[in-house]
N, C-alpha and C. Protein backbone atom coordinates (compact mmCIF):
# COMPACT_ATOMS: atom_id res chain seq x y z
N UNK A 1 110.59 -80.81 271.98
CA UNK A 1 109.32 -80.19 272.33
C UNK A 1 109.42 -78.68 272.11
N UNK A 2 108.30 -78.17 271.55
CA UNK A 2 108.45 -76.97 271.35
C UNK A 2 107.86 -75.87 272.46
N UNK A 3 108.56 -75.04 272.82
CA UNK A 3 108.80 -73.43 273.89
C UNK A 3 108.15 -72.45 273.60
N UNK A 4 107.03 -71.63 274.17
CA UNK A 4 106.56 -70.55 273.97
C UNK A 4 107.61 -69.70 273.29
N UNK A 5 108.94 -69.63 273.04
CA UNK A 5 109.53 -68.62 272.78
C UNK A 5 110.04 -68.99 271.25
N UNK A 6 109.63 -70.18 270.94
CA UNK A 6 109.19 -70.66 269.53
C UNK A 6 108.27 -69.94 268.83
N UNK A 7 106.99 -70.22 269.20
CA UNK A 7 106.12 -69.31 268.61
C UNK A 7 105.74 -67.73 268.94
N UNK A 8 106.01 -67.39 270.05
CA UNK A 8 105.31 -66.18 270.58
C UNK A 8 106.04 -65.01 269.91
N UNK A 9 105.11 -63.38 269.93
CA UNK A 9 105.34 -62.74 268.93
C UNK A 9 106.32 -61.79 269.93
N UNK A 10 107.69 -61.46 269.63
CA UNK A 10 108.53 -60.87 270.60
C UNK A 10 108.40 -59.16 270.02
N UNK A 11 107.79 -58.65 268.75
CA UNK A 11 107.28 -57.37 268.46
C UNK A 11 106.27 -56.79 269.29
N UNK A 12 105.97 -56.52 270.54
CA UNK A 12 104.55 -56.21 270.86
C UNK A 12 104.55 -54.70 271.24
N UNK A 13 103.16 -54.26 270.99
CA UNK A 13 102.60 -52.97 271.35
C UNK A 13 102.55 -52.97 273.01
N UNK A 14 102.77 -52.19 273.46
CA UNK A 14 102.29 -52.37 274.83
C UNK A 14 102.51 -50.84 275.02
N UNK A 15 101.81 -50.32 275.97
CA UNK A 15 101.49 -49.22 276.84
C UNK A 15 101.48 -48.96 278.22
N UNK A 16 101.55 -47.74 278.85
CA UNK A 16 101.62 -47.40 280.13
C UNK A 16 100.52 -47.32 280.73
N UNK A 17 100.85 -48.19 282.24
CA UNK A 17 99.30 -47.96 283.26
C UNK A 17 99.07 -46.25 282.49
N UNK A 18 99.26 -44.58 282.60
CA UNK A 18 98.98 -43.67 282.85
C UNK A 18 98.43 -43.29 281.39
N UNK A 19 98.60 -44.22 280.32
CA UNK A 19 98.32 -44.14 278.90
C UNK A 19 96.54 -43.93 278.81
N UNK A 20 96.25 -43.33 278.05
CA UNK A 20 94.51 -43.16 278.02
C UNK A 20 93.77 -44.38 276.95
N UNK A 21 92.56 -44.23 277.34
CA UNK A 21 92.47 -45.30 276.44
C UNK A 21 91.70 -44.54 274.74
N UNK A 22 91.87 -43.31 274.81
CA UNK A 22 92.19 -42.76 273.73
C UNK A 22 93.34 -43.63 272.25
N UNK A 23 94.71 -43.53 272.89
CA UNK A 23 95.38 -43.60 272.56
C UNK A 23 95.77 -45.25 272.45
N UNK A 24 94.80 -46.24 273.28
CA UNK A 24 94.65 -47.79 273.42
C UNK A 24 93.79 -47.92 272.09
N UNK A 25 92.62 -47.27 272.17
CA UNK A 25 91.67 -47.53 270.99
C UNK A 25 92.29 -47.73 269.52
N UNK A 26 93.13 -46.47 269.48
CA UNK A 26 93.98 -45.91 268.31
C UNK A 26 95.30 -47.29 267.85
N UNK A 27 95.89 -47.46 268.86
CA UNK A 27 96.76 -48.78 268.41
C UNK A 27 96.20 -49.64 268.35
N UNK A 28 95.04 -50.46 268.97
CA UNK A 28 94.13 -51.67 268.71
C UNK A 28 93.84 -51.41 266.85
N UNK A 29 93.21 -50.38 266.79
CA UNK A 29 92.73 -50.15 265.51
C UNK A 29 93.83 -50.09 264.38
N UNK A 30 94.90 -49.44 264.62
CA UNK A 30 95.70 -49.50 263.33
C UNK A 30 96.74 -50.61 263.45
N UNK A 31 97.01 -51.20 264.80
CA UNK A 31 97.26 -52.65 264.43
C UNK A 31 96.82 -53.76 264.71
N UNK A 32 95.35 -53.33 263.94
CA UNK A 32 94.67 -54.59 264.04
C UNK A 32 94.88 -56.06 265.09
N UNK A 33 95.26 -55.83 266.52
CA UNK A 33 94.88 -56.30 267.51
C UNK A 33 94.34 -56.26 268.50
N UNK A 34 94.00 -57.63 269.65
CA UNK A 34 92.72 -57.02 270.43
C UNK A 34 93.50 -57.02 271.51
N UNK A 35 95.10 -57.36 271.95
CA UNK A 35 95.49 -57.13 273.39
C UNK A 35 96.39 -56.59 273.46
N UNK A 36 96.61 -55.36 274.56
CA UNK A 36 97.50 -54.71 274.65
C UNK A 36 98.17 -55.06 276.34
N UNK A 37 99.46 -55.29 276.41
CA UNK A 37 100.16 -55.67 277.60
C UNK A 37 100.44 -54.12 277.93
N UNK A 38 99.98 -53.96 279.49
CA UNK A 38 100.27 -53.02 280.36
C UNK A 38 101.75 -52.92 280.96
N UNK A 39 102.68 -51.92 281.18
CA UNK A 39 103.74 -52.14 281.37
C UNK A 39 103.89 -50.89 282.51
N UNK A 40 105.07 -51.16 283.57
CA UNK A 40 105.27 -49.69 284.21
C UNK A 40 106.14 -48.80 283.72
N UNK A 41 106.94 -48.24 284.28
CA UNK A 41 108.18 -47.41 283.53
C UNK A 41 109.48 -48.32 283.81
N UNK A 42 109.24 -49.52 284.80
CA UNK A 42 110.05 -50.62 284.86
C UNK A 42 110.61 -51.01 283.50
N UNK A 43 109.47 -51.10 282.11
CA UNK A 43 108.61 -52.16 281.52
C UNK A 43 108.63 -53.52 282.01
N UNK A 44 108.28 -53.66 283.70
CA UNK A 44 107.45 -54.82 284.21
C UNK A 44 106.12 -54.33 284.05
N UNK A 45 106.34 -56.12 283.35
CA UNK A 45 104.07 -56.06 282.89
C UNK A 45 102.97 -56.09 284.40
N UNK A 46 102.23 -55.15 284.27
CA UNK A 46 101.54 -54.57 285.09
C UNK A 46 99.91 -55.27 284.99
N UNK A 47 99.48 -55.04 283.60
CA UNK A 47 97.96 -55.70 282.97
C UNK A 47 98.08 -55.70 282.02
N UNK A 48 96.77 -56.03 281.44
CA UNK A 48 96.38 -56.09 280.10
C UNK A 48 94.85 -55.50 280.02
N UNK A 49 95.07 -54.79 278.55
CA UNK A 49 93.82 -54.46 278.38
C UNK A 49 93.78 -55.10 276.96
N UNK A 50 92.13 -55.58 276.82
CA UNK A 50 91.33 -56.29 275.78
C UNK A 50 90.99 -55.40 275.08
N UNK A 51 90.47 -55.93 273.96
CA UNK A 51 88.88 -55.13 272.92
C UNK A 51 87.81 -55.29 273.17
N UNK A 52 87.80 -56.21 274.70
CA UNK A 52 86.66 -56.55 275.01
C UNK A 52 86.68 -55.86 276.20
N UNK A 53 87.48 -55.06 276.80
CA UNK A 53 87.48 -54.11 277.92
C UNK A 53 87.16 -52.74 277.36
N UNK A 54 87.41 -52.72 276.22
CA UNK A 54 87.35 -51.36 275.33
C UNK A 54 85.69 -51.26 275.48
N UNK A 55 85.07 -52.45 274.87
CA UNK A 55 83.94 -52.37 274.57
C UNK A 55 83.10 -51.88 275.90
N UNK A 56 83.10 -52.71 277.06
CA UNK A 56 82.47 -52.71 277.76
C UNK A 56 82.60 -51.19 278.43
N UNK A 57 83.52 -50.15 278.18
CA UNK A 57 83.36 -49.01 278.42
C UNK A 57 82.81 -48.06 277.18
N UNK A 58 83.10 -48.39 276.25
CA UNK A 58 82.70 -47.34 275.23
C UNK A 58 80.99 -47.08 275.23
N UNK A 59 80.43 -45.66 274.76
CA UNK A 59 78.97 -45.64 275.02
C UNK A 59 78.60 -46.13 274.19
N UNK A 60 77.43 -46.50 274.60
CA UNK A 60 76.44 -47.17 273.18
C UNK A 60 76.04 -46.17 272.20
N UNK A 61 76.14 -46.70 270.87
CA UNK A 61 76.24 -45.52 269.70
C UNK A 61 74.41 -45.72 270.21
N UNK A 62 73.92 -46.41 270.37
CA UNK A 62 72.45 -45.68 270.50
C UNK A 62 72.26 -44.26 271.52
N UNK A 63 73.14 -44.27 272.33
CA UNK A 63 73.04 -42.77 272.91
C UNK A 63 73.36 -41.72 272.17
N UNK A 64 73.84 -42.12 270.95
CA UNK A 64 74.07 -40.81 270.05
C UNK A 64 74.71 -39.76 270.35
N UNK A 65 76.05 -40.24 270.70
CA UNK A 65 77.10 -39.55 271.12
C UNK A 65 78.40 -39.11 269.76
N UNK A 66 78.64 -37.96 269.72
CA UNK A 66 79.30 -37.69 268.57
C UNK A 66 80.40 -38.16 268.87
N UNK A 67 81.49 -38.68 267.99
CA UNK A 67 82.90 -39.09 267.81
C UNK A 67 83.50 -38.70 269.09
N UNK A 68 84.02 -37.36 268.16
CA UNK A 68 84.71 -36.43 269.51
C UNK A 68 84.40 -36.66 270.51
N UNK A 69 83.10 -36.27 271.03
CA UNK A 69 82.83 -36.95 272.30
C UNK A 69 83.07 -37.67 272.77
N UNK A 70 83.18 -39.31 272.36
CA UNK A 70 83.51 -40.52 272.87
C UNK A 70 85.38 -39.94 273.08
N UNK A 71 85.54 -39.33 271.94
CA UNK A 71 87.28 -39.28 271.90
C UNK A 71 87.54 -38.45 273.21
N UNK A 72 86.78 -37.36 273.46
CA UNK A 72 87.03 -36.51 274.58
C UNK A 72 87.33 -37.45 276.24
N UNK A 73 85.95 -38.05 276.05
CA UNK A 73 85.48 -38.93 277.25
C UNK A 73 86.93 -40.22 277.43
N UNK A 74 87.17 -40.76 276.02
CA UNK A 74 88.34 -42.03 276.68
C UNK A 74 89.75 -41.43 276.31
N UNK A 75 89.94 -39.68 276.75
CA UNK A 75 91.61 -39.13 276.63
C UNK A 75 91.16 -38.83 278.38
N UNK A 76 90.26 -39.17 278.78
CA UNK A 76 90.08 -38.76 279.98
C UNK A 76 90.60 -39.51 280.99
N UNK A 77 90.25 -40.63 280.35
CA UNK A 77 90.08 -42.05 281.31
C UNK A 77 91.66 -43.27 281.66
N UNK A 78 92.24 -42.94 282.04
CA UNK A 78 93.57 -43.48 281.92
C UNK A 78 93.32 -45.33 282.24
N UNK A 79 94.74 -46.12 281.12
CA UNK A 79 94.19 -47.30 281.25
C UNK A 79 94.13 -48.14 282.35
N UNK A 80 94.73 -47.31 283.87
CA UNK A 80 94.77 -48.22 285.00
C UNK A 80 93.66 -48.57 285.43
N UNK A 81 92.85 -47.45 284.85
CA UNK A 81 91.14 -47.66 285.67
C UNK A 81 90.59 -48.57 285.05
N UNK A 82 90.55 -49.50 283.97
CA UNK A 82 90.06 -50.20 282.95
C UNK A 82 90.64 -51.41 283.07
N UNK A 83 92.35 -51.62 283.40
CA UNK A 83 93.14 -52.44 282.61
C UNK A 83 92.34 -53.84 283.80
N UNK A 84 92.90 -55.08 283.11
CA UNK A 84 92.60 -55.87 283.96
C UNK A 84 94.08 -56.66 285.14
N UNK A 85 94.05 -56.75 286.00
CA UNK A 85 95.26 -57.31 286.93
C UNK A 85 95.32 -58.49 286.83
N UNK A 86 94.67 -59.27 286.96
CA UNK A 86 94.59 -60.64 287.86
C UNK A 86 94.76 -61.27 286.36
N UNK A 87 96.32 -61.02 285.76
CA UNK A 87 96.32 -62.22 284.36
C UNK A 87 96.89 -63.11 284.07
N UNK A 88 97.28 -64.20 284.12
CA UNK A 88 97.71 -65.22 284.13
C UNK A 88 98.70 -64.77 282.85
N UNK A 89 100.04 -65.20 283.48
CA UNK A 89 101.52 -64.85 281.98
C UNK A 89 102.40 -66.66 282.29
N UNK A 90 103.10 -66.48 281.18
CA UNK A 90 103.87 -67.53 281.32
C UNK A 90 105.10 -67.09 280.98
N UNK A 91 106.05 -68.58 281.05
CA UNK A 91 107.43 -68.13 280.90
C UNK A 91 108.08 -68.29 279.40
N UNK A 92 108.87 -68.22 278.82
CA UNK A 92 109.57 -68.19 277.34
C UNK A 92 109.52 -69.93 277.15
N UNK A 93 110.06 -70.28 278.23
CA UNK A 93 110.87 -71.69 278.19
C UNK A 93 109.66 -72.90 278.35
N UNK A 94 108.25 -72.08 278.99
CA UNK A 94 107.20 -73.41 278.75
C UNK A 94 106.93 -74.05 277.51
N UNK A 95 106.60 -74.99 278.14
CA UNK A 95 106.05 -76.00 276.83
C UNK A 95 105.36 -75.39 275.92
N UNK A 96 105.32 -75.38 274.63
CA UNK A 96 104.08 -75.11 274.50
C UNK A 96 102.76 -75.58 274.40
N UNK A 97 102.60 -76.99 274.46
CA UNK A 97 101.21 -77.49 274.32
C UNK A 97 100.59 -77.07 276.49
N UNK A 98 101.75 -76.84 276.71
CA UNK A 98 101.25 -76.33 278.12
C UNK A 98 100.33 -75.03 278.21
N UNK A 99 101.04 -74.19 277.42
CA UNK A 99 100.41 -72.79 276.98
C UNK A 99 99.24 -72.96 276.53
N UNK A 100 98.77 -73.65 275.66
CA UNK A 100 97.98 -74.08 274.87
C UNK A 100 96.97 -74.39 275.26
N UNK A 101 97.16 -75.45 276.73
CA UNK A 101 96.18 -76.19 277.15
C UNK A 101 95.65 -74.74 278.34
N UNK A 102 96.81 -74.21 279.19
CA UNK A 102 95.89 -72.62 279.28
C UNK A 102 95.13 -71.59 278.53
N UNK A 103 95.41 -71.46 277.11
CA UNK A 103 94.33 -70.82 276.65
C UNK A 103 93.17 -71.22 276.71
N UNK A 104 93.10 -72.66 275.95
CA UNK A 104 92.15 -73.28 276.14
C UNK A 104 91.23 -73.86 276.78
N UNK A 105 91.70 -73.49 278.29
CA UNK A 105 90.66 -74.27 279.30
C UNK A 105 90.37 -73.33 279.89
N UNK A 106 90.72 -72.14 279.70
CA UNK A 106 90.44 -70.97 280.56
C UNK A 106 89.94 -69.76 279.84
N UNK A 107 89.73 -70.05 278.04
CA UNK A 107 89.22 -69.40 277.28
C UNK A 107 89.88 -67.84 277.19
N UNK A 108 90.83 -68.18 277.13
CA UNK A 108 92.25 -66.48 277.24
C UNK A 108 92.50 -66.57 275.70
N UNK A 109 92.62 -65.13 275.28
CA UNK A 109 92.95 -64.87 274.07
C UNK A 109 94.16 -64.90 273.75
N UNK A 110 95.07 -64.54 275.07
CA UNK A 110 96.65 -63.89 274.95
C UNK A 110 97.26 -64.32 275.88
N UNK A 111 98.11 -64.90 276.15
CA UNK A 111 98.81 -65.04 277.52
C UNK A 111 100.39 -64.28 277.02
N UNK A 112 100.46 -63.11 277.81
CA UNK A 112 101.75 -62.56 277.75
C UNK A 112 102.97 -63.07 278.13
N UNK A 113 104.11 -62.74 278.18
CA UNK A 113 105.34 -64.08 278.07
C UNK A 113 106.37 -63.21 278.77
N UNK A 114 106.36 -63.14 280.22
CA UNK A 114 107.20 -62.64 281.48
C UNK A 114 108.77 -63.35 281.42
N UNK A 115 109.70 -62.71 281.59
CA UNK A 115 110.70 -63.10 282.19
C UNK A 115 111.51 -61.91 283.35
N UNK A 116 111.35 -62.32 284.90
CA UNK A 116 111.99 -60.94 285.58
C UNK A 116 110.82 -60.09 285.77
N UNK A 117 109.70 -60.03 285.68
CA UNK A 117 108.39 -59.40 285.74
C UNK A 117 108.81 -58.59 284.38
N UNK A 118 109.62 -58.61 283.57
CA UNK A 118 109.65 -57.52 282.44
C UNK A 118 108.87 -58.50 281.34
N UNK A 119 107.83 -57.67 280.81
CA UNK A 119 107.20 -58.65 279.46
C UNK A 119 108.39 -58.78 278.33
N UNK A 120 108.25 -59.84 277.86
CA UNK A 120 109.44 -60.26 276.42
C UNK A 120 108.25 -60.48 275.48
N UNK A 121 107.47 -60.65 275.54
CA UNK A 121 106.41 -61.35 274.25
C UNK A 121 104.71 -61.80 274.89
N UNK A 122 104.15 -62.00 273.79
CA UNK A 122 102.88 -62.17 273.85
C UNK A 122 102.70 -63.84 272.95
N UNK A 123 101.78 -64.39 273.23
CA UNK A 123 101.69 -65.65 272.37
C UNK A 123 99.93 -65.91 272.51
N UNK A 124 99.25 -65.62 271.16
CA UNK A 124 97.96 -65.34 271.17
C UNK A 124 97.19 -66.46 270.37
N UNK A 125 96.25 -66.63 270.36
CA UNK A 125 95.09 -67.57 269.65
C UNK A 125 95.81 -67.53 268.14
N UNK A 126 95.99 -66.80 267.90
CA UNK A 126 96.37 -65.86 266.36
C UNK A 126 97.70 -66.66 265.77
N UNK A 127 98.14 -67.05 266.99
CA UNK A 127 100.15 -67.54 266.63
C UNK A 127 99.85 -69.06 266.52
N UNK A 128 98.91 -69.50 267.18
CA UNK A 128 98.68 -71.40 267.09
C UNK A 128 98.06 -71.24 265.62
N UNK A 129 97.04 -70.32 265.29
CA UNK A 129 96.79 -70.62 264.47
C UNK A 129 97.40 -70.73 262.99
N UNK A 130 98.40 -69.88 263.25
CA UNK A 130 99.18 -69.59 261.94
C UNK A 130 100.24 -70.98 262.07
N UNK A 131 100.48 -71.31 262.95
CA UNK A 131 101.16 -72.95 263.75
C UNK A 131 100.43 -73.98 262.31
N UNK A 132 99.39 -73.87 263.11
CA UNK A 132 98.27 -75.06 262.48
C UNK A 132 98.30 -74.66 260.90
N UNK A 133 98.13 -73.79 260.40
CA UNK A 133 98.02 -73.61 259.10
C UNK A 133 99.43 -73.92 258.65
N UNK A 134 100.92 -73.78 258.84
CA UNK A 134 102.43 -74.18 258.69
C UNK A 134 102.54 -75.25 258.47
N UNK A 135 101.69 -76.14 259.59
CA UNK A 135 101.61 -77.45 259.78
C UNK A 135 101.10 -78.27 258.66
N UNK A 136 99.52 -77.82 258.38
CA UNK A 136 99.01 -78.44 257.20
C UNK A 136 99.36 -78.22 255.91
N UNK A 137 100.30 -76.85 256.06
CA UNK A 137 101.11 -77.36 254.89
C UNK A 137 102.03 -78.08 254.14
N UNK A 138 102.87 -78.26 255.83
CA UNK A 138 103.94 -79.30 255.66
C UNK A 138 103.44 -80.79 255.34
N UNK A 139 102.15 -80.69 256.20
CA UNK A 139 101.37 -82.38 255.38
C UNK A 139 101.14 -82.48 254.34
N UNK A 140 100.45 -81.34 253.53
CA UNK A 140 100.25 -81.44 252.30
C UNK A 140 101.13 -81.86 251.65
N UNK A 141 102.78 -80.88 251.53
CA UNK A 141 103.95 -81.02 251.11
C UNK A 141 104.25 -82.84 251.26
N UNK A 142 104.01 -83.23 251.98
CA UNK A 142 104.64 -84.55 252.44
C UNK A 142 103.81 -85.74 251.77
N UNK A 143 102.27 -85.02 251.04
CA UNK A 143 101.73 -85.88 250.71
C UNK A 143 101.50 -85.84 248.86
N UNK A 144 102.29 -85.08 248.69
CA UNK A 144 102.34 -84.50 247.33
C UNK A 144 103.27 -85.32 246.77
């Protein structure tokens, strides 16, 4: 049976509760992901912040707010005030169709991957899927 620590991505970005979300925006964007694991100076994982937490603070470009501005406004805002707490993590050694069946019934993008309260990894919508695509290739292969 296969272990979250099979698939999950053990490279992750992560940031400090005191980090702005200046500087959250900026790594979402240049590496093209939407979750960032919160960490303390422990690096025990603390929260997580989304692209969908991003959003719900950023102003609406219909207020017609210049760049800078927005940039001024979220170097202001540190990510504890934003991040979310209450997140459900798992362990290296779970199953993974266990993991799985938590994303999926609870509609989570990311479930981060705790051992010791220190984060080791992240395992996202993104990693089954690249699973599933491995997979159908190996069928193909098998049917060739």
């Amino acid at each position: 049976m296969l272990k979250v620590n099979d698939l999950m991505t053990t490279k992750v970005f992560s940031l400090q509760e005191n980090d702005n979300l200046q500087t959250a925006r900026s790594i979402m964007a240049l590496g093209r992901i939407r979750h960032i694991p919160i960490v303390n100076k422990k690096e025990e994982f603390v929260g997580l912040l989304t692209h969908r937490d991003l959003l719900s603070v950023t102003i609406s470009k219909l207020a017609d707010i210049e760049a800078e501005v927005q940039d001024e406004i979220d170097a202001s805002i540190p990510i504890r005030e934003i991040m979310r707490h209450d997140v459900t993590t798992v362990a290296e050694n779970m199953d993974l169709r266990e993991a799985a069946e938590i994303l999926l019934n609870h509609k989570y993008g990311c479930l981060p991957v705790v051992r010791d309260k220190r984060l080791v990894g992240i395992l996202t919508e993104a990693d089954f899927l690249k699973l599933i695509i491995s997979l159908m290739d190996a069928l193909d292969k098998m049917d060739a």
